[in-house]
N, C-alpha and C. Protein backbone atom coordinates (compact mmCIF):
# COMPACT_ATOMS: atom_id res chain seq x y z
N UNK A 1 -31.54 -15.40 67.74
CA UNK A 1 -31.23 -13.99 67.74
C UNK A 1 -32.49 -13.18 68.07
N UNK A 2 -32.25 -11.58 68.56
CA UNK A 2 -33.30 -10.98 68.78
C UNK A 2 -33.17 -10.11 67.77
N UNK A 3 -34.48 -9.35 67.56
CA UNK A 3 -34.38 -8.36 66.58
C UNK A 3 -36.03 -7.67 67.09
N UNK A 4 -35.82 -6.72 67.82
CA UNK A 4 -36.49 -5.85 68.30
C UNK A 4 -36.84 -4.79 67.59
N UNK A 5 -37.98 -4.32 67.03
CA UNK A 5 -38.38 -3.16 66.31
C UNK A 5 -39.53 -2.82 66.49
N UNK A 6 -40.35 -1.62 65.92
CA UNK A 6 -41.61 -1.53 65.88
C UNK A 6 -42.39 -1.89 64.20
N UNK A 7 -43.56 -2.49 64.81
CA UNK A 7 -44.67 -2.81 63.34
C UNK A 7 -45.75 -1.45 63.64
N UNK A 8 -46.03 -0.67 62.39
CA UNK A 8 -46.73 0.59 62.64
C UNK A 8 -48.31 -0.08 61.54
N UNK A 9 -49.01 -0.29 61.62
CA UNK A 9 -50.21 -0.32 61.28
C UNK A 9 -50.91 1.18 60.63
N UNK A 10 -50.57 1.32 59.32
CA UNK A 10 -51.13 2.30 58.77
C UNK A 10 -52.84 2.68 58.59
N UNK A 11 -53.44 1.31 58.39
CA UNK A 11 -54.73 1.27 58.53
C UNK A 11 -55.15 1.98 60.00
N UNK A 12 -54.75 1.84 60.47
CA UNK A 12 -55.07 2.51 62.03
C UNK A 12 -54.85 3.65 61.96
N UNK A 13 -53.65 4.09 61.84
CA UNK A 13 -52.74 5.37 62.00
C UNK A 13 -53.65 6.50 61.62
N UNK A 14 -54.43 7.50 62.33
CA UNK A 14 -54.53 8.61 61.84
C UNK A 14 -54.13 9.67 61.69
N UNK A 15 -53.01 9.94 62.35
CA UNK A 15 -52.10 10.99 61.69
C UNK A 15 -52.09 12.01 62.96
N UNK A 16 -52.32 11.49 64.47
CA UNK A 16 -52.45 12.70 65.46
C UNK A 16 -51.12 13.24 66.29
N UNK A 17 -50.03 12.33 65.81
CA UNK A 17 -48.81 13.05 65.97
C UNK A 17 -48.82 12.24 67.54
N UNK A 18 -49.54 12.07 68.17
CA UNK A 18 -49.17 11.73 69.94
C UNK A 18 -48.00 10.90 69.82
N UNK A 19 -48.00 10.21 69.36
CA UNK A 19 -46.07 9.29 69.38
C UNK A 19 -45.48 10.40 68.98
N UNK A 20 -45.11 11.34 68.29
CA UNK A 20 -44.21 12.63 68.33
C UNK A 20 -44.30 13.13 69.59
N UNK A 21 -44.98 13.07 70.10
CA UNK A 21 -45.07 14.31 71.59
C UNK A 21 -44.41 13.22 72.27
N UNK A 22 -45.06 12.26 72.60
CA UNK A 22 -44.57 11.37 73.49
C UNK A 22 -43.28 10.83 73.45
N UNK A 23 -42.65 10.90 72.34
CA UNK A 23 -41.16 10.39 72.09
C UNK A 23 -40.68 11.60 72.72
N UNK A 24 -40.76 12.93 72.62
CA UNK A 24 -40.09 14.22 72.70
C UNK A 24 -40.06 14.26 74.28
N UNK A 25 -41.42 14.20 74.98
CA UNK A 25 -41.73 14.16 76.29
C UNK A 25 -40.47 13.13 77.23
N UNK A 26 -41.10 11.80 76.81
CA UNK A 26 -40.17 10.84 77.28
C UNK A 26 -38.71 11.15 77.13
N UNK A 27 -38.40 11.16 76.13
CA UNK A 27 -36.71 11.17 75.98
C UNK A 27 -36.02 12.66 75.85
N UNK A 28 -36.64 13.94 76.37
CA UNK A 28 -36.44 14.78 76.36
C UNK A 28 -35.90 15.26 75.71
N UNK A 29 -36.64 15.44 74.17
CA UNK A 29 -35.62 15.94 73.25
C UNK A 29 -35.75 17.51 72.90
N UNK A 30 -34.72 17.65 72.18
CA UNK A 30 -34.59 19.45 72.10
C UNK A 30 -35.77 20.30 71.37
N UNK A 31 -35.81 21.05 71.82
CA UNK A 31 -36.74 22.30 70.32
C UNK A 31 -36.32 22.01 69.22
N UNK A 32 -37.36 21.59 68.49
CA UNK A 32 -36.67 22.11 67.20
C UNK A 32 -36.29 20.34 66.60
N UNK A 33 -35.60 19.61 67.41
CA UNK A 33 -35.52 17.86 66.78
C UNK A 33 -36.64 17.35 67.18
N UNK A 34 -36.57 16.22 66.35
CA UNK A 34 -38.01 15.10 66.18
C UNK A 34 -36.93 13.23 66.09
N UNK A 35 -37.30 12.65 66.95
CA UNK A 35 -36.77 11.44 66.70
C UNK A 35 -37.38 10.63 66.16
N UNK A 36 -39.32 10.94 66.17
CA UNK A 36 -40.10 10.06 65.49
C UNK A 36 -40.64 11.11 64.49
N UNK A 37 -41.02 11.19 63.22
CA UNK A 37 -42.29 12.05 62.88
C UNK A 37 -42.77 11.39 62.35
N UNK A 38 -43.85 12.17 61.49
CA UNK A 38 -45.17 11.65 60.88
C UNK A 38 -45.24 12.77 59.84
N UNK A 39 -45.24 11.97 58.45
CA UNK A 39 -44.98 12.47 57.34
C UNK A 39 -46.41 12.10 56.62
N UNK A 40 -47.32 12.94 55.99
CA UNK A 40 -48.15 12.93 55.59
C UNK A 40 -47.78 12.48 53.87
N UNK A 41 -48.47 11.03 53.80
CA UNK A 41 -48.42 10.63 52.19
C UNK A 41 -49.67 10.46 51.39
N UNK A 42 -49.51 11.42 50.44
CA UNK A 42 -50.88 11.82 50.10
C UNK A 42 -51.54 13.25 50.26
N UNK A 43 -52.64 13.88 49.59
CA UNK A 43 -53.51 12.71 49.19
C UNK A 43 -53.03 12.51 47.75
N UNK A 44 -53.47 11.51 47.04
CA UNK A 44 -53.36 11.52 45.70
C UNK A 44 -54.31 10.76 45.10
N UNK A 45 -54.33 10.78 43.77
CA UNK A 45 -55.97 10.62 43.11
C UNK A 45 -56.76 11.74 42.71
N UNK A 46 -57.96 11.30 41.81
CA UNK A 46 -58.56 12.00 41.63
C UNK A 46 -60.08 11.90 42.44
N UNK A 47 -61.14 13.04 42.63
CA UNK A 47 -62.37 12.80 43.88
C UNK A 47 -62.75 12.06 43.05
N UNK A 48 -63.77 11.17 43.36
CA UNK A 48 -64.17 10.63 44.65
C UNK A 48 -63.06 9.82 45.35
N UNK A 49 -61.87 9.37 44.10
CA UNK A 49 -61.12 8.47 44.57
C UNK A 49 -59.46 8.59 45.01
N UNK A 50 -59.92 9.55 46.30
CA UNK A 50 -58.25 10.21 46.97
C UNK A 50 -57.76 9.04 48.05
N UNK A 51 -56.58 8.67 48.13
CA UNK A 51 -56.05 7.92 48.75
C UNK A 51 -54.76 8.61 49.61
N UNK A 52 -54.81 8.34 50.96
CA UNK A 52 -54.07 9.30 51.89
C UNK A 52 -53.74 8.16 52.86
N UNK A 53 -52.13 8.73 53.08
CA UNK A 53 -51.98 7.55 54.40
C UNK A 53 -51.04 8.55 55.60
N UNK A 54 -50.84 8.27 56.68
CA UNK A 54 -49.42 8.79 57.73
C UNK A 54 -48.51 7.76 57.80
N UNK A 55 -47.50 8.22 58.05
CA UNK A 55 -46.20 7.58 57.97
C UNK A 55 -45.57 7.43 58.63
N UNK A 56 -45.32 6.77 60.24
CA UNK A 56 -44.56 7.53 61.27
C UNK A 56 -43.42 7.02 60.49
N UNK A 57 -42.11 8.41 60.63
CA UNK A 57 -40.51 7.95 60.10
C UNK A 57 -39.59 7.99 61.65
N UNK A 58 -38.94 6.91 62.07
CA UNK A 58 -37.97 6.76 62.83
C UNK A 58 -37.18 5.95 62.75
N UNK A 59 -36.31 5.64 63.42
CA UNK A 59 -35.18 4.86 63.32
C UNK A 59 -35.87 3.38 62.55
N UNK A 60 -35.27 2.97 61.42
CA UNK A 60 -35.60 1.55 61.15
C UNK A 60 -34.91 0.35 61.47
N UNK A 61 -34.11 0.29 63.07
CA UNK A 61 -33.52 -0.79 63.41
C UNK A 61 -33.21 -1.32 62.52
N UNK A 62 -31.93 -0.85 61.51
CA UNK A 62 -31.43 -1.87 60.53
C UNK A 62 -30.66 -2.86 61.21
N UNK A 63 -30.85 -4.00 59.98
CA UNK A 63 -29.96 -5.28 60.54
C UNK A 63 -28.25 -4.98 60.26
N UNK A 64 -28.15 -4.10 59.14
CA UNK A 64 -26.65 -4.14 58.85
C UNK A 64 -26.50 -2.03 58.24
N UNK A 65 -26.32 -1.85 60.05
CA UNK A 65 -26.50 -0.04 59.53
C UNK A 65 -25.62 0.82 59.10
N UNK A 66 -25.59 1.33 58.27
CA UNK A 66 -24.78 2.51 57.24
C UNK A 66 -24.36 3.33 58.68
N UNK A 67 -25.05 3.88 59.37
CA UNK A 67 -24.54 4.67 60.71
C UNK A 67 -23.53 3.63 61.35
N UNK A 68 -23.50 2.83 61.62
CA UNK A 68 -22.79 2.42 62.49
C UNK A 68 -21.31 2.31 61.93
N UNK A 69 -21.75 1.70 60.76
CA UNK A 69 -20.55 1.18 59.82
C UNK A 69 -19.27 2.93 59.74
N UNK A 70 -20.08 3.70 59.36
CA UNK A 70 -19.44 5.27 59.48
C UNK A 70 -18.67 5.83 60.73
N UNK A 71 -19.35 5.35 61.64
CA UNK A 71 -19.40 6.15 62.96
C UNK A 71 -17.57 5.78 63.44
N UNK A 72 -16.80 7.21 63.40
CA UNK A 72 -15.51 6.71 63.64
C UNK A 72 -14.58 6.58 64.81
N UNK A 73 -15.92 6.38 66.17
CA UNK A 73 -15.06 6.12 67.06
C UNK A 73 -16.34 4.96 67.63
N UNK A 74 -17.12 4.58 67.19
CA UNK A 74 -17.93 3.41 67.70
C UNK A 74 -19.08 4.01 68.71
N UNK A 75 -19.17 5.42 68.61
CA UNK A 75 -20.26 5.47 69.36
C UNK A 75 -21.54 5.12 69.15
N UNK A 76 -21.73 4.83 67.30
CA UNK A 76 -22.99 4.41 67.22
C UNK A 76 -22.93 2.83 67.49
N UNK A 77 -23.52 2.49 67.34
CA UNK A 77 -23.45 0.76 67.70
C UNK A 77 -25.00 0.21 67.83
N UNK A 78 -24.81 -1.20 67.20
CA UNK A 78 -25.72 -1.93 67.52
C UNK A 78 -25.96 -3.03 68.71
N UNK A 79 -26.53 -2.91 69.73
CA UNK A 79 -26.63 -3.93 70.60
C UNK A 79 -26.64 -5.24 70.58
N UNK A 80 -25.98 -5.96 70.72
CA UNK A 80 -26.28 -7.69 70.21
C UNK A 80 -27.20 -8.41 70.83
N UNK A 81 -27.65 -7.84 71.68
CA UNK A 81 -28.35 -8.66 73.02
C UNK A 81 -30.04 -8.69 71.82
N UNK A 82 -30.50 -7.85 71.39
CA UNK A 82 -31.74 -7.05 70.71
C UNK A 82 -31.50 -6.45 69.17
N UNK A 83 -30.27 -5.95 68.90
CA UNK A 83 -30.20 -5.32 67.60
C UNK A 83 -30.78 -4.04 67.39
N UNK A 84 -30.94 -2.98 68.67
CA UNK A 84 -31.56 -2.09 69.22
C UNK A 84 -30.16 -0.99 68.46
N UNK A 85 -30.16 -0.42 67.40
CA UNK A 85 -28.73 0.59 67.19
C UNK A 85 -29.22 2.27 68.19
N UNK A 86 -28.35 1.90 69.07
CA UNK A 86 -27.74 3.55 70.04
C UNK A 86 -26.88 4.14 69.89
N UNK A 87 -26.63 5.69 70.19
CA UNK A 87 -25.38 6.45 70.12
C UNK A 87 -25.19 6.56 71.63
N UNK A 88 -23.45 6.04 71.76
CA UNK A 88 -22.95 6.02 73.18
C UNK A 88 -22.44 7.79 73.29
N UNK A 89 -23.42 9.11 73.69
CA UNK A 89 -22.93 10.03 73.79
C UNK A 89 -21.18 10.51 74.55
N UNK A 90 -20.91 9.42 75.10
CA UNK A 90 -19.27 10.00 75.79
C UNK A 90 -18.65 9.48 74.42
N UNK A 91 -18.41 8.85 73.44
CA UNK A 91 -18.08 8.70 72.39
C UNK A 91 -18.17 9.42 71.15
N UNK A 92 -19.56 10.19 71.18
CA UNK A 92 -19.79 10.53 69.99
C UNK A 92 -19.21 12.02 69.86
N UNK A 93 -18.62 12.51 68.40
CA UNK A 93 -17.33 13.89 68.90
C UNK A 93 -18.38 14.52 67.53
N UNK A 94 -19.98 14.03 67.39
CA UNK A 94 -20.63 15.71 66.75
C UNK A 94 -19.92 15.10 65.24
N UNK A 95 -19.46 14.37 64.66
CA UNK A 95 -19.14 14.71 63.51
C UNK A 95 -20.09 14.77 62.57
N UNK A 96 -21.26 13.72 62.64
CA UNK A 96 -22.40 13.89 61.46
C UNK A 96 -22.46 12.98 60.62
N UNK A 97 -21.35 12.04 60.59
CA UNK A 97 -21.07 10.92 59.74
C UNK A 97 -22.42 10.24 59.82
N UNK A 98 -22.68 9.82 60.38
CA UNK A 98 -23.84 8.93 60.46
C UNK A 98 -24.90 9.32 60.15
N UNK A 99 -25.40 10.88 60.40
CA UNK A 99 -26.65 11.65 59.66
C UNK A 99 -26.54 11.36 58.43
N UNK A 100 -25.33 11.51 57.96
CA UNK A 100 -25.34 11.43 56.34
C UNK A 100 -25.51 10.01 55.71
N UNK A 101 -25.14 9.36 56.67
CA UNK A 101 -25.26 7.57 56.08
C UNK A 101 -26.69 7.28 56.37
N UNK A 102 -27.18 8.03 57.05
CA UNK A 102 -28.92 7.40 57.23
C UNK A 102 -29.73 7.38 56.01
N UNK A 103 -29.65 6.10 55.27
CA UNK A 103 -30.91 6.74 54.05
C UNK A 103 -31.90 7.10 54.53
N UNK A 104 -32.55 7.37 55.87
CA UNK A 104 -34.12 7.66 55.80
C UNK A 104 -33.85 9.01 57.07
N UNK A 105 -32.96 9.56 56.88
CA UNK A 105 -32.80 11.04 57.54
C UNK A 105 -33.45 11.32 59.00
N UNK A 106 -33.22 10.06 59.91
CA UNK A 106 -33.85 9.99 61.14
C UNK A 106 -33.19 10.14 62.33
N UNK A 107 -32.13 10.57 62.19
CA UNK A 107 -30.54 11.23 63.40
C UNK A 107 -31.23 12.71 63.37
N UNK A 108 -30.48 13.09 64.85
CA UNK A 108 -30.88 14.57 64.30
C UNK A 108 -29.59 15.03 65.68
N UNK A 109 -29.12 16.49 65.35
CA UNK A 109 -27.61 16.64 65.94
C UNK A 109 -28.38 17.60 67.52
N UNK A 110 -27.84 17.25 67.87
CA UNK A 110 -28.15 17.96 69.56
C UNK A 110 -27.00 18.88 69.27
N UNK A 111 -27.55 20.60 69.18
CA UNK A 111 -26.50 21.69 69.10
C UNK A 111 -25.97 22.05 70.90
N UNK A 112 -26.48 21.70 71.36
CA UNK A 112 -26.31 21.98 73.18
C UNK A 112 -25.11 21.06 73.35
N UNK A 113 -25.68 20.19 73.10
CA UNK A 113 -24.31 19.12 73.62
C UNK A 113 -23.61 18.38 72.80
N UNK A 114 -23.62 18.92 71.89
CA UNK A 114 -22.95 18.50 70.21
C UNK A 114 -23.01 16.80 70.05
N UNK A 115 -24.19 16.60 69.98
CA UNK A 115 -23.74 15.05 69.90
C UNK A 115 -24.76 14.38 69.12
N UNK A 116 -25.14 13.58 68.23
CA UNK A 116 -25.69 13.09 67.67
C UNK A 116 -27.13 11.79 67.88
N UNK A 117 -28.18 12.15 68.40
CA UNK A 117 -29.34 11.74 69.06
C UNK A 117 -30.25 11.11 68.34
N UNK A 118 -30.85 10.15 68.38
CA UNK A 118 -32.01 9.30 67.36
C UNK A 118 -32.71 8.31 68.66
N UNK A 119 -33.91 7.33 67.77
CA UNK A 119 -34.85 7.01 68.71
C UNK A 119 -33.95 5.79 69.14
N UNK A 120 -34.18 5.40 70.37
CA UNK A 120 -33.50 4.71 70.97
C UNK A 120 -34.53 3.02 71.36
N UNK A 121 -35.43 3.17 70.70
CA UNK A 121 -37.11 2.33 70.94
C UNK A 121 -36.93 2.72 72.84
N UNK A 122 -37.01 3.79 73.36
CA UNK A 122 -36.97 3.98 74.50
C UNK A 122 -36.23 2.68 75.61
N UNK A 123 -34.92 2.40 75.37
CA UNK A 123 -34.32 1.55 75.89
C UNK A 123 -34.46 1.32 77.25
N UNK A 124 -34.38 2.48 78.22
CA UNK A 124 -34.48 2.95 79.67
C UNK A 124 -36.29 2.03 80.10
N UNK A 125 -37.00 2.44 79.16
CA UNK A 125 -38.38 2.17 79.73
C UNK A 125 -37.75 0.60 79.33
N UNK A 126 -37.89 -0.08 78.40
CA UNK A 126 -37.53 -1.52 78.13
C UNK A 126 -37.18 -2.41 79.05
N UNK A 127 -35.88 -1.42 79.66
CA UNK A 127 -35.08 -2.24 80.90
C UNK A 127 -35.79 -2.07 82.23
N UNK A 128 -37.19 -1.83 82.48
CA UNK A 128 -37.95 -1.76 83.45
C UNK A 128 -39.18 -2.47 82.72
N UNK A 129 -39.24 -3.36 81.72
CA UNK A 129 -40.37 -4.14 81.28
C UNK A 129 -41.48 -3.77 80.50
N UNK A 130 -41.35 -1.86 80.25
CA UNK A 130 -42.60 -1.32 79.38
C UNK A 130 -41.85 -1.46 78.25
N UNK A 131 -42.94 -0.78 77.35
CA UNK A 131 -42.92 -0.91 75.70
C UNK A 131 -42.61 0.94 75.38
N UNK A 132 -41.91 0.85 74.78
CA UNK A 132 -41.14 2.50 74.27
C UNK A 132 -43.05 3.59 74.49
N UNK A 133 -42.17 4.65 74.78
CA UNK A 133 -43.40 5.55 75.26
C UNK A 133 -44.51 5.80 73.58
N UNK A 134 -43.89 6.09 73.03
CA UNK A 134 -44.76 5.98 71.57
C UNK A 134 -45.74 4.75 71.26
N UNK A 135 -45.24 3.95 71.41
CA UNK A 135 -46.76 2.25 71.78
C UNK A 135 -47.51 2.90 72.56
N UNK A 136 -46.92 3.01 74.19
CA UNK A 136 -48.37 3.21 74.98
C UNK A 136 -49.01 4.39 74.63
N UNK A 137 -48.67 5.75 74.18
CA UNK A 137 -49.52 6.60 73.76
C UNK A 137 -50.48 6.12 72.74
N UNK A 138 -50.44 5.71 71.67
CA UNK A 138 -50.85 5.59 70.50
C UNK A 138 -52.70 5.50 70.88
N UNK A 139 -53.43 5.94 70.66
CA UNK A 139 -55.09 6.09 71.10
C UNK A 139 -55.65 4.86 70.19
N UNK A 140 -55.12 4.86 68.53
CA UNK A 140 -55.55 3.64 67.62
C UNK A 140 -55.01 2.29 68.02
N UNK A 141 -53.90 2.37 68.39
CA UNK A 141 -53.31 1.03 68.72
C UNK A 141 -52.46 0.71 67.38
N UNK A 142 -52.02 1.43 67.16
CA UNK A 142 -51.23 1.31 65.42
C UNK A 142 -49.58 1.10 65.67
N UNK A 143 -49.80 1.41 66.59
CA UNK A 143 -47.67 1.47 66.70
C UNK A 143 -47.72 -0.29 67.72
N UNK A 144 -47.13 -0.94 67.05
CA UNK A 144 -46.99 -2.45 67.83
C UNK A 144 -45.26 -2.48 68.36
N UNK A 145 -44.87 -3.09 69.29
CA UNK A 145 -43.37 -3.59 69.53
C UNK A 145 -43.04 -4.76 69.85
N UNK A 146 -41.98 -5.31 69.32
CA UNK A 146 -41.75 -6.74 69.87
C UNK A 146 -40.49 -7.26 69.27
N UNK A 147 -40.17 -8.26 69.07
CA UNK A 147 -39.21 -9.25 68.70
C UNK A 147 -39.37 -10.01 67.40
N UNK A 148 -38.99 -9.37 66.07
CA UNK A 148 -39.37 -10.31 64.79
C UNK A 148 -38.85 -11.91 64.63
N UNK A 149 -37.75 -12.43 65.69
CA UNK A 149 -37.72 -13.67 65.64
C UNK A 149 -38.68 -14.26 67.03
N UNK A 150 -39.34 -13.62 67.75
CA UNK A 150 -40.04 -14.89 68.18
C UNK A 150 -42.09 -14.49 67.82
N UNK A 151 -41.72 -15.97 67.25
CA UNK A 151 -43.32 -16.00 66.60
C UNK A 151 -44.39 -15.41 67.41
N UNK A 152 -43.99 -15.38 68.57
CA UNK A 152 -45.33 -15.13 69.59
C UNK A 152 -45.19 -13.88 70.20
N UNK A 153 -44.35 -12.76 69.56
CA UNK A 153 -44.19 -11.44 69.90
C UNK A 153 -45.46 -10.89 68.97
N UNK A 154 -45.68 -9.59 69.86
CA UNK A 154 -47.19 -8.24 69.27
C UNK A 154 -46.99 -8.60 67.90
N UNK A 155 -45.27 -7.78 67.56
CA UNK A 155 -44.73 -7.23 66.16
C UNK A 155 -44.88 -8.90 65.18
N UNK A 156 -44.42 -9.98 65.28
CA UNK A 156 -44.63 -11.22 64.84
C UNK A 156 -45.75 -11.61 64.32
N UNK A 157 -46.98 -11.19 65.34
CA UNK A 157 -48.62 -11.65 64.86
C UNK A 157 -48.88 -10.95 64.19
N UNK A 158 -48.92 -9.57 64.49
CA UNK A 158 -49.49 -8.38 63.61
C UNK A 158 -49.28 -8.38 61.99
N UNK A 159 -47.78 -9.29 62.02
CA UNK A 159 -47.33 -9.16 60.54
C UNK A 159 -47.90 -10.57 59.69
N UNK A 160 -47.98 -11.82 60.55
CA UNK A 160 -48.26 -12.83 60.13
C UNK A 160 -49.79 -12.36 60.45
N UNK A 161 -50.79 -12.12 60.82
CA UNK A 161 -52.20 -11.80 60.66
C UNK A 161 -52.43 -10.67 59.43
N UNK A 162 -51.61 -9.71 59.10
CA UNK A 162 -51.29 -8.78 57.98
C UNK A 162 -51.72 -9.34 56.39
N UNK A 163 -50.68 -10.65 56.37
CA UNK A 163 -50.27 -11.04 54.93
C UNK A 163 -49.18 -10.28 54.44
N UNK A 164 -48.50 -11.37 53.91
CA UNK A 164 -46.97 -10.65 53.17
C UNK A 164 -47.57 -9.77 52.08
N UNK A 165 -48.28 -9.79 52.04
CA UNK A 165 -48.66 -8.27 50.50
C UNK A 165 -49.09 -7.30 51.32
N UNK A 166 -49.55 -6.83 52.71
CA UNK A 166 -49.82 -5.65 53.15
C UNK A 166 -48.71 -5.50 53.83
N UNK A 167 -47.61 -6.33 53.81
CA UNK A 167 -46.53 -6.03 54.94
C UNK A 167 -44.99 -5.27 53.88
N UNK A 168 -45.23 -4.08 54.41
CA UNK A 168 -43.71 -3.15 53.75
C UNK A 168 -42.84 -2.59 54.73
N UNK A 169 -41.73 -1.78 54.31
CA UNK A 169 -40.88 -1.64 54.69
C UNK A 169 -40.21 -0.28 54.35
N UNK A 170 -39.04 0.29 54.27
CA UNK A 170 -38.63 1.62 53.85
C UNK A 170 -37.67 0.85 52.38
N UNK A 171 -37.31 1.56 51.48
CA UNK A 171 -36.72 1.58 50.66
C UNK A 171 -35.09 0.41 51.39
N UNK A 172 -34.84 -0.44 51.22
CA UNK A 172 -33.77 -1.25 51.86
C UNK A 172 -32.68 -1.07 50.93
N UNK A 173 -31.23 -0.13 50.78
CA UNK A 173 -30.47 0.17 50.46
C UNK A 173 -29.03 -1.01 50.74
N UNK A 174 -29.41 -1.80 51.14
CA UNK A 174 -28.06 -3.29 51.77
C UNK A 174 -28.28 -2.96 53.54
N UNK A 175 -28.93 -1.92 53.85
CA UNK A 175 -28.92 -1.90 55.18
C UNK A 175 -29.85 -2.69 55.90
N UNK A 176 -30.83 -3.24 55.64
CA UNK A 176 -32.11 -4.21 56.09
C UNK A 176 -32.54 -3.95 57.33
N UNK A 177 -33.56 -3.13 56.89
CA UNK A 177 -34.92 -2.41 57.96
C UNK A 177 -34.96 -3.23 58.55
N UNK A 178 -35.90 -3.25 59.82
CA UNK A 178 -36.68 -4.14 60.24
C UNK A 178 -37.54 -3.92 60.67
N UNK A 179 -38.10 -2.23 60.61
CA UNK A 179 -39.54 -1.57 61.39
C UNK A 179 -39.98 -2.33 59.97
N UNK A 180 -41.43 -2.63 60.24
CA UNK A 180 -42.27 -3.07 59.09
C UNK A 180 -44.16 -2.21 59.69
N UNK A 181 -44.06 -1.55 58.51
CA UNK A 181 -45.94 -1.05 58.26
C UNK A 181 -46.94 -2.20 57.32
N UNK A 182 -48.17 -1.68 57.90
CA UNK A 182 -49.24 -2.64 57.54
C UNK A 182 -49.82 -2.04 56.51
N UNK A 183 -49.94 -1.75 55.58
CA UNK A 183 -51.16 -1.16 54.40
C UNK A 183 -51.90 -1.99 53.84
N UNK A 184 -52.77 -2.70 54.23
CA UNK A 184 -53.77 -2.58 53.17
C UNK A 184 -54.34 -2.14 52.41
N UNK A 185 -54.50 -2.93 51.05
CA UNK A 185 -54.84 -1.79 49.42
C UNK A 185 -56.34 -0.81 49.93
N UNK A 186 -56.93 -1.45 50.71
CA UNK A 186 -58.30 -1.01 51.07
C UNK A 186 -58.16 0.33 51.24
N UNK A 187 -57.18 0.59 51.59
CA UNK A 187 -56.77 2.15 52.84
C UNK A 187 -56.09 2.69 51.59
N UNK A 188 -55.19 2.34 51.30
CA UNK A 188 -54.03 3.34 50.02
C UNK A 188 -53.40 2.43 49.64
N UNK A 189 -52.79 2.71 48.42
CA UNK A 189 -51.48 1.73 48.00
C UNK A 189 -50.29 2.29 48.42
N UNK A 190 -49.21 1.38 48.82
CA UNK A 190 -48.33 1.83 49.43
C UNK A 190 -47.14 2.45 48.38
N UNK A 191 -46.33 3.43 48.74
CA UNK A 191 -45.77 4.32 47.88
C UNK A 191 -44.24 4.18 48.44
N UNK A 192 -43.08 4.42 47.13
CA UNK A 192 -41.65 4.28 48.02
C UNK A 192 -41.72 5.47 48.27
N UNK A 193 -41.32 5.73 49.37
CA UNK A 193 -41.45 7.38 50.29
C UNK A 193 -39.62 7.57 50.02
């Protein structure tokens, strides 16, 4: 099986938003929506000892998604080929179902064309061999992409070079993430957001 997602490297991450622009740029999204952001966690502590991290929040390629499961004419869907979940816009009739099933509030409603829009890991660039526009921007090199079943994908090493104790995830509600961040305690301890 494939299972395509992004690994975000928090130790890296400084918080300059360019994967926001660049998701918005690329996939032309509206005023006003965000398909990726960056949620500032932190700081917390007391001086000398404040601990601060960024967060990019986007779609967490679940393995078994609350959106899809909702969605009542199948426009959301998960791809089988990758496990890549898209909204098929000639399908989707604006209802919202799926905003509301998102535990991590990462849909956002297109009022122009009433239809319901989220990150797509830039599918279009994919099917021409690049890596979603948010990787290649990234200046730190913090946003990784790849394939969590094959060992020899970016996202695969990054996590097995990591260690399972710096390697987290979003709060997993039965829906099973599969974006995974890097924290090391060095940088912050990681927090359920």
């Amino acid at each position: 099986m494939t299972r395509k997602t992004l690994v975000i490297d928090l130790d890296r991450c400084f918080g300059c938003r360019s994967c926001e622009v660049a998701c918005k740029l690329e996939n032309n999204v509206v005023l006003g929506a965000r398909w990726n952001k960056v949620i500032d966690v932190g700081p917390v502590g007391d001086y000398p000892d404040i601990e601060m991290y960024f967060l990019p929040a986007m779609c967490q390629q679940c393995e078994d998604p609350e959106c899809v499961k909702v969605c009542p004419t199948g426009a959301s869907y998960r791809r089988e080929e990758d496990g890549i979940i898209l909204v098929d816009r000639e399908k989707c009739i604006g209802c919202r179902y799926c905003m509301m099933a998102c535990p991590y509030g990462v849909r956002t409603f297109n009022e122009e064309e009433k239809v319901v829009e989220k990150c797509t890991l830039c599918a279009h660039l994919q099917a021409i061999g690049e890596d979603p526009a948010c990787v290649k921007i990234c200046p730190a090199g913090a946003r990784i992409f790849g394939d969590l079943d094959d060992p020899e994908s970016p996202a695969s090493i990054a996590i097995k070079e990591a260690g399972a104790e710096n390697v987290h995830s979003l709060p997993d509600v039965g829906n099973k993430p599969t974006a995974r961040y890097i924290l090391h305690k060095k940088t912050a301890k990681w927090r359920e957001n």
